[in-house]
PDB file of N, CA and C in Angstrom:
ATOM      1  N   UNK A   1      -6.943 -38.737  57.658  1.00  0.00           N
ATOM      2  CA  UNK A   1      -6.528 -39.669  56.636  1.00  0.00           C
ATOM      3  C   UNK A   1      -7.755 -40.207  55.876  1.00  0.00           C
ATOM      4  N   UNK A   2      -8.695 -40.441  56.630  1.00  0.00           N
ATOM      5  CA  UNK A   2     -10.070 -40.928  55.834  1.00  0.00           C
ATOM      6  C   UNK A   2     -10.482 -39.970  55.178  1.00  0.00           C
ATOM      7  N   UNK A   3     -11.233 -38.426  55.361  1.00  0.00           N
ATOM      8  CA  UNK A   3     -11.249 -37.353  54.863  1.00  0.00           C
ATOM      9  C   UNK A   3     -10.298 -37.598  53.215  1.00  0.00           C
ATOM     10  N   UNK A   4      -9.528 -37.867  53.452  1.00  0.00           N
ATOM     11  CA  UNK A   4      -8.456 -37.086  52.170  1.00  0.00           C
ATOM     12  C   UNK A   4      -8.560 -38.602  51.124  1.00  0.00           C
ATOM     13  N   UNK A   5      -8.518 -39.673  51.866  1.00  0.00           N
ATOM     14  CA  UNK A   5      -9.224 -41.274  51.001  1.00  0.00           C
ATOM     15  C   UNK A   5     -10.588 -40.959  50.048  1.00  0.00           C
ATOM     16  N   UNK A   6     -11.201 -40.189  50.783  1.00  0.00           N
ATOM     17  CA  UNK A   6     -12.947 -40.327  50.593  1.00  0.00           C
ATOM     18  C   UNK A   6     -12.213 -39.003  49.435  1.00  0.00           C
ATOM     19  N   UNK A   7     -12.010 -38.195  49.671  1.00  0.00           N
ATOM     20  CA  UNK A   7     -11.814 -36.871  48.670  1.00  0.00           C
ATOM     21  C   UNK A   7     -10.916 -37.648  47.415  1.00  0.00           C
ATOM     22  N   UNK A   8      -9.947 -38.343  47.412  1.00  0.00           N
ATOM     23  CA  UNK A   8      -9.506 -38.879  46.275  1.00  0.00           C
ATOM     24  C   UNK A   8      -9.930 -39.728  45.596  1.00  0.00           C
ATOM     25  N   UNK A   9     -11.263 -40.520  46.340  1.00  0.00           N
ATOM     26  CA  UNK A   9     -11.536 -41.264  45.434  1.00  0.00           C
ATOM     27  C   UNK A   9     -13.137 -41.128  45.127  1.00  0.00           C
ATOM     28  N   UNK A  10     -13.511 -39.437  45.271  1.00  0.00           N
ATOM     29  CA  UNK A  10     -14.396 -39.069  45.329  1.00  0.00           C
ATOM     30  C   UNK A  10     -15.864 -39.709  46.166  1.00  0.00           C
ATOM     31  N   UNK A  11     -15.371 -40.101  47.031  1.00  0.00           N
ATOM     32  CA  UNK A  11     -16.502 -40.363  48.050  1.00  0.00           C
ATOM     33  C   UNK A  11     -17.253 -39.479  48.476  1.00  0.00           C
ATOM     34  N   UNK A  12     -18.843 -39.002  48.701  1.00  0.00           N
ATOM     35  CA  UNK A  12     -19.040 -37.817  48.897  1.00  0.00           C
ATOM     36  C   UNK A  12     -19.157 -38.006  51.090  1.00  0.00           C
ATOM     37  N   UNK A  13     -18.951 -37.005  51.502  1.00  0.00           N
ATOM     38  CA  UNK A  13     -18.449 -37.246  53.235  1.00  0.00           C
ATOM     39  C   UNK A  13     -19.559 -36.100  53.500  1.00  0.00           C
ATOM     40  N   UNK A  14     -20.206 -36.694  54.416  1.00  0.00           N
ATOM     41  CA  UNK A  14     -20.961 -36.202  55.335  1.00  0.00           C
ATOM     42  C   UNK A  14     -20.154 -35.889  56.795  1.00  0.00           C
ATOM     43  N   UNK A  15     -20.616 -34.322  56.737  1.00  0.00           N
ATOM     44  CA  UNK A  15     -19.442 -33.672  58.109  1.00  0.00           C
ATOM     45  C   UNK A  15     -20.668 -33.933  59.624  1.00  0.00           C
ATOM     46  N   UNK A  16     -20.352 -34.297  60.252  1.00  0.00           N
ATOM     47  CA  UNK A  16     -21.455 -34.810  61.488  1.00  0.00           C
ATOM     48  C   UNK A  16     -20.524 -34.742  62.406  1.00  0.00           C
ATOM     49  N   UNK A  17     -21.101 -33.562  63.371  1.00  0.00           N
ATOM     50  CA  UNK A  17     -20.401 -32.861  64.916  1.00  0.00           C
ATOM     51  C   UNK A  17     -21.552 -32.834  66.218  1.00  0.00           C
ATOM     52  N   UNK A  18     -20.969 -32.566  66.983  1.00  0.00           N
ATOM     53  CA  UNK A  18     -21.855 -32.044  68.382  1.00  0.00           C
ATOM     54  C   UNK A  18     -21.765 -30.696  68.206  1.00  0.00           C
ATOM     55  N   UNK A  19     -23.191 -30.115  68.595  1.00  0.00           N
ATOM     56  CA  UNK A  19     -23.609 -28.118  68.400  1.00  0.00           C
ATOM     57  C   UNK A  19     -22.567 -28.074  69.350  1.00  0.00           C
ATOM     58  N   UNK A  20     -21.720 -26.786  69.346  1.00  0.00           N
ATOM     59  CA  UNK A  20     -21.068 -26.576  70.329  1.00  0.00           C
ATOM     60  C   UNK A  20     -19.642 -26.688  70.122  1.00  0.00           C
ATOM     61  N   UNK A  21     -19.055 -28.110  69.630  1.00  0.00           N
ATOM     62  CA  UNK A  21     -17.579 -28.671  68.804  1.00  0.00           C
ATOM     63  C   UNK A  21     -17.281 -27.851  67.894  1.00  0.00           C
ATOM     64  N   UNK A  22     -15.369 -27.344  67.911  1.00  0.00           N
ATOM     65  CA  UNK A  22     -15.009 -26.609  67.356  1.00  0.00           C
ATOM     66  C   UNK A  22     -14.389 -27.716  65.946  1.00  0.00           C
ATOM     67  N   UNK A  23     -14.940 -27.540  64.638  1.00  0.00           N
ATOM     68  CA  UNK A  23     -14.445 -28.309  64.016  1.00  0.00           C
ATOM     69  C   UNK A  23     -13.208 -27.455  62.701  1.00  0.00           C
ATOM     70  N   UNK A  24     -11.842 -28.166  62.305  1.00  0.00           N
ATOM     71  CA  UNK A  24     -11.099 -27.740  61.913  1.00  0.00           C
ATOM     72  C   UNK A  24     -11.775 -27.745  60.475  1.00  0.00           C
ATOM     73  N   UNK A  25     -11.022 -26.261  59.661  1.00  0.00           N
ATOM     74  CA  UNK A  25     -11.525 -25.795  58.875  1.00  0.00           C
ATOM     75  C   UNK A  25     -10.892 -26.670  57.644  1.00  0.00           C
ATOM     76  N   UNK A  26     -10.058 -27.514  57.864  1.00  0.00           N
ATOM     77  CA  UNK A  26      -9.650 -28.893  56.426  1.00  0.00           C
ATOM     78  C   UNK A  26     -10.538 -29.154  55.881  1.00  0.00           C
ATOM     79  N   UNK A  27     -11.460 -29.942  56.925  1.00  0.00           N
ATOM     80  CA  UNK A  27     -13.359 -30.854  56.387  1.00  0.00           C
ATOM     81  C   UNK A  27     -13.885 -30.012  55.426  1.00  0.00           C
ATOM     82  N   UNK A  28     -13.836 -29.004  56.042  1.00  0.00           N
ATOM     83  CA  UNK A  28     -15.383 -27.875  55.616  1.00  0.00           C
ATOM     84  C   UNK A  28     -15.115 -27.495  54.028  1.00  0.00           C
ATOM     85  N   UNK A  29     -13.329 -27.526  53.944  1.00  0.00           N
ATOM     86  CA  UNK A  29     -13.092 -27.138  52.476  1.00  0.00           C
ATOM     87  C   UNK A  29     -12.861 -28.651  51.621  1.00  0.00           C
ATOM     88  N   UNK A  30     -12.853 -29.618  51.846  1.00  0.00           N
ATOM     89  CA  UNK A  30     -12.921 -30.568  50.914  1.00  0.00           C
ATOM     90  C   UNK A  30     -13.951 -31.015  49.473  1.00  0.00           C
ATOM     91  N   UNK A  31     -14.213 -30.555  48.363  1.00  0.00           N
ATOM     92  CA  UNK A  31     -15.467 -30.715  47.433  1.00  0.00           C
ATOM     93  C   UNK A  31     -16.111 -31.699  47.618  1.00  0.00           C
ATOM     94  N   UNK A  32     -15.771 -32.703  48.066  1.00  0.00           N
ATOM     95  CA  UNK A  32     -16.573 -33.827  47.987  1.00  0.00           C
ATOM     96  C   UNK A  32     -17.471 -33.526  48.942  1.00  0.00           C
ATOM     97  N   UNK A  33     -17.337 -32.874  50.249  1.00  0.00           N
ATOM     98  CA  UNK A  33     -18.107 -33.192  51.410  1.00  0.00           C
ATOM     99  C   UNK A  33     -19.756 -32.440  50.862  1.00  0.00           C
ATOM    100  N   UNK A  34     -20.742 -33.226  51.095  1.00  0.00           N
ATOM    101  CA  UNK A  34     -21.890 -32.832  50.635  1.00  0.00           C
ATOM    102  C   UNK A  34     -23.035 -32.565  51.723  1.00  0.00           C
ATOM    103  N   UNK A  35     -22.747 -32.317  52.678  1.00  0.00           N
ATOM    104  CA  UNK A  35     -23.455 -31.695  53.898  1.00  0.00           C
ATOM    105  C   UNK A  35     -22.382 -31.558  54.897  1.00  0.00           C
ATOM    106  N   UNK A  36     -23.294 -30.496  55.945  1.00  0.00           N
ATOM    107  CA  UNK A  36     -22.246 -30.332  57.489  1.00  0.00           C
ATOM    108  C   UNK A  36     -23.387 -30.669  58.536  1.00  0.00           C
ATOM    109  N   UNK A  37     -23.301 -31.449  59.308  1.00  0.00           N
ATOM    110  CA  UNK A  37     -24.480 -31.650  60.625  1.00  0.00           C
ATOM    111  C   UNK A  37     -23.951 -31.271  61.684  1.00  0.00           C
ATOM    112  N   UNK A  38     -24.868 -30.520  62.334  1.00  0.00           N
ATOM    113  CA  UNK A  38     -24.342 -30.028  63.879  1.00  0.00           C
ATOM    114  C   UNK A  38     -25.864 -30.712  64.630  1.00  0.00           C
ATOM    115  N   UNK A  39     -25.297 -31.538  65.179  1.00  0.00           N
ATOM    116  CA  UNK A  39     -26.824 -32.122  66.241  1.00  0.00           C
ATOM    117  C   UNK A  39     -26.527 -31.697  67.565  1.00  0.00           C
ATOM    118  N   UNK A  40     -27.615 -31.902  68.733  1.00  0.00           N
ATOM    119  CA  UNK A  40     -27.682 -32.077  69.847  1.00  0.00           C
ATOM    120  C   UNK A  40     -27.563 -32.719  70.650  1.00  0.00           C
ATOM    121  N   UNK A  41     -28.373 -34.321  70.026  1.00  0.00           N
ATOM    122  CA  UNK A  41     -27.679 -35.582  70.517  1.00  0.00           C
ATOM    123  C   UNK A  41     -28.519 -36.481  69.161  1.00  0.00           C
ATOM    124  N   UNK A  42     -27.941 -38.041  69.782  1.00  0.00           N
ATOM    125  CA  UNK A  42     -28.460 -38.853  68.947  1.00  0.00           C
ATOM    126  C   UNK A  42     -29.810 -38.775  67.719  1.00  0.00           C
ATOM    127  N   UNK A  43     -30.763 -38.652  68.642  1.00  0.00           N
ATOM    128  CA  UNK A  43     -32.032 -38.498  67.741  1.00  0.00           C
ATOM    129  C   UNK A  43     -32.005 -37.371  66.828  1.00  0.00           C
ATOM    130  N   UNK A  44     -31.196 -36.388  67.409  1.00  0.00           N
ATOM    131  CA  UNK A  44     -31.411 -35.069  66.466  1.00  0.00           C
ATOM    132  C   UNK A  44     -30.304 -35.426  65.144  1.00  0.00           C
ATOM    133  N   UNK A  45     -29.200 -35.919  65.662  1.00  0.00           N
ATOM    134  CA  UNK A  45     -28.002 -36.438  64.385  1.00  0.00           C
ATOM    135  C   UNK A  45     -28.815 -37.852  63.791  1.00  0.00           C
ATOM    136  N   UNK A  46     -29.585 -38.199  63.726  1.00  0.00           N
ATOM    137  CA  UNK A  46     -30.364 -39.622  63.228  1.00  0.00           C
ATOM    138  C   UNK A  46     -31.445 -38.821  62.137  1.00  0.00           C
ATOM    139  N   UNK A  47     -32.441 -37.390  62.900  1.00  0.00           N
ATOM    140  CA  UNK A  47     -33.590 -37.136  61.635  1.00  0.00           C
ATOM    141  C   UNK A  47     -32.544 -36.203  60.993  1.00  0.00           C
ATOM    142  N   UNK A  48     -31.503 -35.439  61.356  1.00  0.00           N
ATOM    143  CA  UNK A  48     -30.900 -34.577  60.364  1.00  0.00           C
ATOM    144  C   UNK A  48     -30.194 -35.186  59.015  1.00  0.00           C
ATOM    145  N   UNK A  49     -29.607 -36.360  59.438  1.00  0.00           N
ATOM    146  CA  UNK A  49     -28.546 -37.807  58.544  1.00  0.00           C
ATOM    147  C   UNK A  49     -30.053 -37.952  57.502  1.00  0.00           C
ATOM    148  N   UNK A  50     -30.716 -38.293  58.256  1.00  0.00           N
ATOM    149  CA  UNK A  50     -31.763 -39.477  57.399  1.00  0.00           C
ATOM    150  C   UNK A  50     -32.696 -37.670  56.138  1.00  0.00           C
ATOM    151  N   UNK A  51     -32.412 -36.610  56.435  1.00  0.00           N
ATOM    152  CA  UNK A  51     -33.180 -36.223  56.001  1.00  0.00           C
ATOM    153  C   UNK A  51     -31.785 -35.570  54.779  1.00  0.00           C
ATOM    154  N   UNK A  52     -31.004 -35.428  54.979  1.00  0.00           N
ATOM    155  CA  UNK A  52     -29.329 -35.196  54.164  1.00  0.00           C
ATOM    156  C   UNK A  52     -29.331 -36.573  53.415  1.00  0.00           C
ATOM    157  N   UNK A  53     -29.792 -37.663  53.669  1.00  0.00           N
ATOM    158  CA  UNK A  53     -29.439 -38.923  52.793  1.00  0.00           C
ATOM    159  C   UNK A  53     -30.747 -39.238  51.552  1.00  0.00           C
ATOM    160  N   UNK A  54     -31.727 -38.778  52.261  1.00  0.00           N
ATOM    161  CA  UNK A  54     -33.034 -39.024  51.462  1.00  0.00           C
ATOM    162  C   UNK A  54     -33.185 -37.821  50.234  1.00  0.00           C
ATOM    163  N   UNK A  55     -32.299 -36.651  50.579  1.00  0.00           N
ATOM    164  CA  UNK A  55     -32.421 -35.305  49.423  1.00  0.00           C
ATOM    165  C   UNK A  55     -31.571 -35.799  48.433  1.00  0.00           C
ATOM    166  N   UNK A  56     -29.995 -36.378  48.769  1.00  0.00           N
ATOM    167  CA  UNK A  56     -28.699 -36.783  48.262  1.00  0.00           C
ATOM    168  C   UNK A  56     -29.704 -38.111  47.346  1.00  0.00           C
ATOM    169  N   UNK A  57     -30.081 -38.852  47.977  1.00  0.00           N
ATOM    170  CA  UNK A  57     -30.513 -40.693  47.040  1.00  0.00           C
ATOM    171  C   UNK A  57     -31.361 -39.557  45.758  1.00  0.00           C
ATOM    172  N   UNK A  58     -31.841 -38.816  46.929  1.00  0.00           N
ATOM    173  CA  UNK A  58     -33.382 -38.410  45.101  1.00  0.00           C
ATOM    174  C   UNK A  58     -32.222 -37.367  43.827  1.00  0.00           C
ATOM    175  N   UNK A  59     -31.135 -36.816  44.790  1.00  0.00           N
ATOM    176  CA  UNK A  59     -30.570 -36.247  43.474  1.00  0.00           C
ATOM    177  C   UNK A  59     -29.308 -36.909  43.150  1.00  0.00           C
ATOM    178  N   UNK A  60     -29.483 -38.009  43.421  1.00  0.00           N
ATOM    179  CA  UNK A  60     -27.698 -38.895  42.534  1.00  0.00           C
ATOM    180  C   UNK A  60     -28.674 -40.167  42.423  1.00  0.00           C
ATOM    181  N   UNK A  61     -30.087 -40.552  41.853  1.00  0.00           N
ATOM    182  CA  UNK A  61     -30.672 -42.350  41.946  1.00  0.00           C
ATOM    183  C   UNK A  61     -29.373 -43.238  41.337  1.00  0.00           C
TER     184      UNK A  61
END
């Protein structure tokens, strides 16, 4: 339900999973979504986010 909120009102959605998690193929096709993260654990989903948010700020200021 959030997915399809964020897609209508053009929110852009960051897809963020555990390596390994089978994720349904709905997310992956939504336009808005503007990255997919597969981490390992915390720290690795923290520099992957922060390095997907810092490319996204420099190309939408």
């Amino acid at each position: 339900m959030e997915l399809a909120f964020a897609e209508t009102n053009k929110i852009p959605i960051i897809l963020l999973y555990e390596t390994g998690k089978t994720i349904s193929r709905f997310p992956r096709g939504i336009p808005t979504v503007i990255a997919e993260i597969q981490f390992h654990d915390h720290e690795d989903a923290l520099n992957q986010l922060k390095k997907v948010l810092a490319k996204w700020n420099l190309e939408h200021p």
